[in-house]
C-alpha atoms as a PDB file:
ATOM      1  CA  UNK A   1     -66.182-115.911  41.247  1.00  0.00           C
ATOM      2  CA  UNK A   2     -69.119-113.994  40.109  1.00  0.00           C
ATOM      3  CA  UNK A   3     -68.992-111.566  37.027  1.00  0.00           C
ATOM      4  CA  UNK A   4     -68.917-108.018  38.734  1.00  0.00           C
ATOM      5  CA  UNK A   5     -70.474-105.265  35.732  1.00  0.00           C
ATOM      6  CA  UNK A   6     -69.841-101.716  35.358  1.00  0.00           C
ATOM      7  CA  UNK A   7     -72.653 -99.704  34.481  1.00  0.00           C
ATOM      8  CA  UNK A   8     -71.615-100.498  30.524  1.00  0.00           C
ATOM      9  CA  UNK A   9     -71.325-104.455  31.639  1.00  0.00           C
ATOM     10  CA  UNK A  10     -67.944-104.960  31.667  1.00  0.00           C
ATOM     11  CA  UNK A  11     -66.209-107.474  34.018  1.00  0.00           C
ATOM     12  CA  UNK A  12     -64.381-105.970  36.488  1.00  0.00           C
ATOM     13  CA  UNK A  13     -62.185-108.425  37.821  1.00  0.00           C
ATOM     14  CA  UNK A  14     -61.171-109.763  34.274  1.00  0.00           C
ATOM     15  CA  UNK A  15     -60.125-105.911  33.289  1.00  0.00           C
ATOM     16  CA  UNK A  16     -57.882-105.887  36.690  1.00  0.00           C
ATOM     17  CA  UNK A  17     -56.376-109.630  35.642  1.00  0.00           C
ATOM     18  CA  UNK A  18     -55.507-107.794  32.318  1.00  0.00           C
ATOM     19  CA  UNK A  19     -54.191-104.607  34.015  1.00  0.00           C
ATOM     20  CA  UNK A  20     -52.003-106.619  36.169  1.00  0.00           C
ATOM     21  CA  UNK A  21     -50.683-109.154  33.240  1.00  0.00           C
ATOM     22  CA  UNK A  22     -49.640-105.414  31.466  1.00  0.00           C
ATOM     23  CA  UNK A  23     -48.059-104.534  34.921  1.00  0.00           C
ATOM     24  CA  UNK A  24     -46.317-107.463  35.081  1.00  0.00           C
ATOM     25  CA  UNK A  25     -44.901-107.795  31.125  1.00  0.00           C
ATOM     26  CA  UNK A  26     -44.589-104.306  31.000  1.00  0.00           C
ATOM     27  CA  UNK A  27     -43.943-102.670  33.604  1.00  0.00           C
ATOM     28  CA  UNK A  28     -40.198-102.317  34.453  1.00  0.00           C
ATOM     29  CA  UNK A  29     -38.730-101.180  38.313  1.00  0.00           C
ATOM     30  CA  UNK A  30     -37.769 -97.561  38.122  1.00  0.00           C
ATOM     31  CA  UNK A  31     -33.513 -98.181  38.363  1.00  0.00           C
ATOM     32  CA  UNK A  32     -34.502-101.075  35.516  1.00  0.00           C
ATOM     33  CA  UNK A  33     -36.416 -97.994  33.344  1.00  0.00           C
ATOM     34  CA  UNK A  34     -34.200 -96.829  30.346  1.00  0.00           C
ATOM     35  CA  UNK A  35     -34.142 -92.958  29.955  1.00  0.00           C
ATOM     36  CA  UNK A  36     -36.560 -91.529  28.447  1.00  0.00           C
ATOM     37  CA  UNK A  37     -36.045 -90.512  24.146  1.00  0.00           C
ATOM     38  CA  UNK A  38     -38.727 -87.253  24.916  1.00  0.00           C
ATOM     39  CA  UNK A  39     -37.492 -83.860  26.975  1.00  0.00           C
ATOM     40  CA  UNK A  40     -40.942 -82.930  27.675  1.00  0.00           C
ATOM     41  CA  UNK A  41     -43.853 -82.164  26.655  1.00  0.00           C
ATOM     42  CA  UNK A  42     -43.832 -78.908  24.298  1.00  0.00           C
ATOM     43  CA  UNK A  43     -46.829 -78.178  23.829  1.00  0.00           C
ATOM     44  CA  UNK A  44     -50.563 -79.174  23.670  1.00  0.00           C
ATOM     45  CA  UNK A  45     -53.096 -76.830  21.255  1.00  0.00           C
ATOM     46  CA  UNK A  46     -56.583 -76.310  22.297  1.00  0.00           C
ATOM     47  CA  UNK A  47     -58.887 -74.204  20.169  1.00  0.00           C
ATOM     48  CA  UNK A  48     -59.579 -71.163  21.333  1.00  0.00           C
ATOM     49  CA  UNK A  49     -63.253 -69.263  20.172  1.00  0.00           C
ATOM     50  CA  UNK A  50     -62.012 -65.690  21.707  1.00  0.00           C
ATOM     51  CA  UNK A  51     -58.925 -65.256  22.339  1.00  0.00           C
ATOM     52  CA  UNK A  52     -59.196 -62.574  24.774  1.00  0.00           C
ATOM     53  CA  UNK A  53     -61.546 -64.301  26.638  1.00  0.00           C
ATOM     54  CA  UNK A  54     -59.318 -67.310  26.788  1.00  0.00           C
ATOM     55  CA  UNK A  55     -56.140 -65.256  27.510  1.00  0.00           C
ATOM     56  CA  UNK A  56     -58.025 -63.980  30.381  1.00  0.00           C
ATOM     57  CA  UNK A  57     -58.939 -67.057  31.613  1.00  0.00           C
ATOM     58  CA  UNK A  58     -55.716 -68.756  31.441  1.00  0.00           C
ATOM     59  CA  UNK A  59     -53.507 -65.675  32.188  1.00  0.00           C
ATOM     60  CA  UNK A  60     -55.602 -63.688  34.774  1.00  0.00           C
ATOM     61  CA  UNK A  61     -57.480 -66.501  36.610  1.00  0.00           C
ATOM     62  CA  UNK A  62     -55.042 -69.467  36.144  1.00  0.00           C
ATOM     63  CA  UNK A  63     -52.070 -67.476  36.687  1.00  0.00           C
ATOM     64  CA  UNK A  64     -50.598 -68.923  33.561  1.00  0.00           C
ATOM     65  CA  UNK A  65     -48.526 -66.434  31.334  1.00  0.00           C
ATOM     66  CA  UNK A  66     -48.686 -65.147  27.979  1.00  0.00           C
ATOM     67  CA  UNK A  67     -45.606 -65.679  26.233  1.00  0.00           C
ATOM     68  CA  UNK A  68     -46.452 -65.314  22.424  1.00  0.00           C
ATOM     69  CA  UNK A  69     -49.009 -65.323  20.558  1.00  0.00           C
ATOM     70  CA  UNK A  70     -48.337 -65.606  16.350  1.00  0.00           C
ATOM     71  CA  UNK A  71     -50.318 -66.223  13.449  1.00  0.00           C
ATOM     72  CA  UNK A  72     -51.138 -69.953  13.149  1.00  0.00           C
ATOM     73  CA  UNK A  73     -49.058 -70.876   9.706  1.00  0.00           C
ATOM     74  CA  UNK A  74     -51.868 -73.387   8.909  1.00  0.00           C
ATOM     75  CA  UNK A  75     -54.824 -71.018   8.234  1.00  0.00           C
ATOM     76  CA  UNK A  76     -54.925 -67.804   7.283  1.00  0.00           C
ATOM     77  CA  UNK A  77     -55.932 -64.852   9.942  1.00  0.00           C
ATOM     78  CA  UNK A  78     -55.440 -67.459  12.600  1.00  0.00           C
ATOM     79  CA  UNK A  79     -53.895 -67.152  15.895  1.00  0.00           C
ATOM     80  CA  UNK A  80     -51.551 -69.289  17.377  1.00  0.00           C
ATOM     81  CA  UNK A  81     -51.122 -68.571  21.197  1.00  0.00           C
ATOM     82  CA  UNK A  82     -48.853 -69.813  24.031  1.00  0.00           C
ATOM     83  CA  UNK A  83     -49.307 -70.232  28.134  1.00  0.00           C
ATOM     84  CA  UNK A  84     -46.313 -70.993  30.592  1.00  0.00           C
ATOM     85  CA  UNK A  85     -47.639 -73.841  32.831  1.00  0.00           C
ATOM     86  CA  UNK A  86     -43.965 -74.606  34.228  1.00  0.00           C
ATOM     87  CA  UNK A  87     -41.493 -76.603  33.597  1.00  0.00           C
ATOM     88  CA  UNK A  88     -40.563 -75.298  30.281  1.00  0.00           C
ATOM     89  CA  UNK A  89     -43.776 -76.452  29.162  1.00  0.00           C
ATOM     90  CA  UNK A  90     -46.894 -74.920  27.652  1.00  0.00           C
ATOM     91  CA  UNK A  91     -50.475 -74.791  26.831  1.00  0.00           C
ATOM     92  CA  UNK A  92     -51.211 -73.308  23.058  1.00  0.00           C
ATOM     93  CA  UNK A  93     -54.393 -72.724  21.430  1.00  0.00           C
ATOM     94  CA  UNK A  94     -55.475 -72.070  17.968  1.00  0.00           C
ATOM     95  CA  UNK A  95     -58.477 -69.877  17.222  1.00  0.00           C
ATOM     96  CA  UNK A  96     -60.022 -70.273  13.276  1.00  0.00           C
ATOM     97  CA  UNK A  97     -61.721 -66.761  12.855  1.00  0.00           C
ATOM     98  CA  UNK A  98     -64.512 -67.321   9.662  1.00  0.00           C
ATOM     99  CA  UNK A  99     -64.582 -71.475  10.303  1.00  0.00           C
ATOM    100  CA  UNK A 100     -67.439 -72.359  12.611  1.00  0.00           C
ATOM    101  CA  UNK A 101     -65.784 -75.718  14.496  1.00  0.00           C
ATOM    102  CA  UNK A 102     -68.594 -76.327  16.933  1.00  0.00           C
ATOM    103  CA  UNK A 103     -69.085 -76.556  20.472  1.00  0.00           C
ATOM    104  CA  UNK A 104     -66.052 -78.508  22.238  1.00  0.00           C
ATOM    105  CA  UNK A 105     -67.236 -82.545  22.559  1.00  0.00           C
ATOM    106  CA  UNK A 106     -65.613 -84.823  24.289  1.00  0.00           C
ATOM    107  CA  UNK A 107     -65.298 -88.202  21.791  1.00  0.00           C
ATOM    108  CA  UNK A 108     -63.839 -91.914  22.379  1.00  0.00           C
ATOM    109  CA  UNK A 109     -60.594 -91.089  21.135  1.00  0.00           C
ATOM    110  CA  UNK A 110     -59.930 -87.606  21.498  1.00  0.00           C
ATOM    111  CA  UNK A 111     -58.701 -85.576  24.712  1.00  0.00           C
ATOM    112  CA  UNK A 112     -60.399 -85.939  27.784  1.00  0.00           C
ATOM    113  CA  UNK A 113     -58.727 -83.546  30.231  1.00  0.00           C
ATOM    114  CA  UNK A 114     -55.074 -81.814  30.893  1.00  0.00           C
ATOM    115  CA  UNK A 115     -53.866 -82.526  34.211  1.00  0.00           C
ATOM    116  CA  UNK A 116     -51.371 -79.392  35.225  1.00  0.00           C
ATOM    117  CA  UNK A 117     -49.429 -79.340  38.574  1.00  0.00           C
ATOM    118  CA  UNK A 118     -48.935 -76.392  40.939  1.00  0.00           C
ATOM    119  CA  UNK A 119     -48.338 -76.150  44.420  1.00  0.00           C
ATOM    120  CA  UNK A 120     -50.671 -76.603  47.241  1.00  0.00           C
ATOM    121  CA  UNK A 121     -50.750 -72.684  47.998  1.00  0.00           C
ATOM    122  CA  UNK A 122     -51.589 -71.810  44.267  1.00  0.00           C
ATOM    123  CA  UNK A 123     -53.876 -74.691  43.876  1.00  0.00           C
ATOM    124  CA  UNK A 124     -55.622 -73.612  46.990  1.00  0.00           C
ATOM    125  CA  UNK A 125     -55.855 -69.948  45.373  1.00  0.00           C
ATOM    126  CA  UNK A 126     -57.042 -70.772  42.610  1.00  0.00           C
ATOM    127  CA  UNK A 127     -60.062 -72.780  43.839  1.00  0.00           C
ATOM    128  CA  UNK A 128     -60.996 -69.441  45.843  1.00  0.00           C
ATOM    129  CA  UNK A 129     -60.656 -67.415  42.398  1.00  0.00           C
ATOM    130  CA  UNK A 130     -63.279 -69.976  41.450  1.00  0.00           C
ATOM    131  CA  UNK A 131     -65.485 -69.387  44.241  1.00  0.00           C
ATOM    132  CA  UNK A 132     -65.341 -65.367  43.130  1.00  0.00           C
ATOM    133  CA  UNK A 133     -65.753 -65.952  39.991  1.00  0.00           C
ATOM    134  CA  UNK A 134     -68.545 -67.980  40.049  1.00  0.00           C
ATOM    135  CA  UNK A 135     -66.912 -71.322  38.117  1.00  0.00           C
ATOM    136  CA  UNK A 136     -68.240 -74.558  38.415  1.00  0.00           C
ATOM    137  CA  UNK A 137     -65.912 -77.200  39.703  1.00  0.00           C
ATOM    138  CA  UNK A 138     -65.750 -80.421  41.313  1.00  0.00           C
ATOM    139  CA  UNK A 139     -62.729 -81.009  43.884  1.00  0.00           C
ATOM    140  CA  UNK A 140     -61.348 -84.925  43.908  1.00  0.00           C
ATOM    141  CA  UNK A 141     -59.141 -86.324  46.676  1.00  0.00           C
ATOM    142  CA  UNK A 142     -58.337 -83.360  48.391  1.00  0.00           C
ATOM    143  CA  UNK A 143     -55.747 -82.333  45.551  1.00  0.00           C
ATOM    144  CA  UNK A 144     -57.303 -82.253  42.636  1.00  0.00           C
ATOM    145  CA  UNK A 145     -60.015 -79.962  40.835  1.00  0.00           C
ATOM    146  CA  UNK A 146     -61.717 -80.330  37.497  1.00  0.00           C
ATOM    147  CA  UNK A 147     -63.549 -77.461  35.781  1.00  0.00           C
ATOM    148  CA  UNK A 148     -64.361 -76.351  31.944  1.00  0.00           C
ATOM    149  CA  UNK A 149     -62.176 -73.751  30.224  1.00  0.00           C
ATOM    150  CA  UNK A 150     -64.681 -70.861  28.369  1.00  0.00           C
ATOM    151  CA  UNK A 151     -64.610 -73.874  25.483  1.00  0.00           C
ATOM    152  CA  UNK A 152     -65.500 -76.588  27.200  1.00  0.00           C
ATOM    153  CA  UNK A 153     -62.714 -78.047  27.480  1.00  0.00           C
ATOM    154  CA  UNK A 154     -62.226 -80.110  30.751  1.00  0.00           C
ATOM    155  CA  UNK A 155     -58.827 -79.428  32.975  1.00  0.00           C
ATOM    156  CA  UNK A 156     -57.647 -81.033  36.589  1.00  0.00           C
ATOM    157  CA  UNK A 157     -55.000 -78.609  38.521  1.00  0.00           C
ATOM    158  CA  UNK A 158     -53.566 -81.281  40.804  1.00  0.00           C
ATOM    159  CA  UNK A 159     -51.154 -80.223  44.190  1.00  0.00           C
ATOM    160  CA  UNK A 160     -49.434 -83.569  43.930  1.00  0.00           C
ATOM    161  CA  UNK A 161     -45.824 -82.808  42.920  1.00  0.00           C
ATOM    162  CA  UNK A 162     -45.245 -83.764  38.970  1.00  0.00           C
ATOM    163  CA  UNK A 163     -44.448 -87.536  38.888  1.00  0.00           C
ATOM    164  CA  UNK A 164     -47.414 -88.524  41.675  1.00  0.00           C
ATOM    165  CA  UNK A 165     -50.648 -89.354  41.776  1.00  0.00           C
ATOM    166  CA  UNK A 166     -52.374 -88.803  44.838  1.00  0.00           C
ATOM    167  CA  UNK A 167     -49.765 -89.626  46.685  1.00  0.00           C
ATOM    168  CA  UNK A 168     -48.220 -92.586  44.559  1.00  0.00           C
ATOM    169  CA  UNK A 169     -45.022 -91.922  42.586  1.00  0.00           C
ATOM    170  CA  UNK A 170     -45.859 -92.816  38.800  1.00  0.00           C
ATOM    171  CA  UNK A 171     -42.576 -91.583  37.433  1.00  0.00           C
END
């Protein structure tokens, strides 16, 4: 069998061998799964270069609440804000007024979106707000669409319930 490259010359079909050895080593059924040690997912921080701008973004646009918003213990005149995304679970941010910590970059090893949930109608709304608003986006498989926060940042609102994947349970 020939070598099949990606664009960066990797072998393809020697990446899927190794995904399906990790499948098969690793991978236990779901009634064979012990229970999670987590409850959820708290919180993620972003950094936040206006926090106005951001709470209107998230709060007005998303539809994502404010539901506190402190001073960040770790540096002084800081804000530490939070965003109900459901669940129990939220999006913070962090803004660092006086500390200039560049444009948002997306790095080998560092975050390269946040996936959030919500149903079909709301996704569906939102992607009009989009269209108003003049926000660039790129819709994926019918259920998903990726866009840039005001900081760069990249998110995916997916309409698959929590625990699928375009139709294919992964919890």
């Amino acid at each position: 069998m020939a070598d099949t490259p990606t664009r960066s010359g990797a072998d393809l079909p020697a990446i899927e061998a190794a995904r399906r050895r990790l499948r098969e080593t690793h991978l236990r059924p779901a009634g064979q799964r012990p229970a999670s040690t987590a409850r959820g997912l708290h919180h993620t921080a972003l950094i936040s270069s206006d926090v106005e701008r951001t709470i209107n973004f998230y709060q007005d646009l998303l539809g994502f609440p404010l539901t506190e918003l402190i001073e960040n213990r770790d540096y002084p005149g800081s804000s530490h804000f939070f965003f109900d995304i459901g669940h129990g679970n939220l999006l913070a941010f962090f803004d660092f007024p006086g500390l200039d910590v560049g444009p948002y970059a997306e790095v080998l090893g560092g975050l390269h979106h946040i996936a959030i949930s919500m149903e079909p109608d709301h996704w569906t709304e939102i992607v009009r707000r989009f269209d108003d608003a003049g926000i660039d986006y790129v819709i994926h498989s019918d259920v998903s669409v990726y866009f840039r926060d005001p900081d760069g940042a990249r998110i995916e609102l997916i309409a698959d319930p929590l625990g699928e994947m375009y139709g294919h349970k992964v919890l």
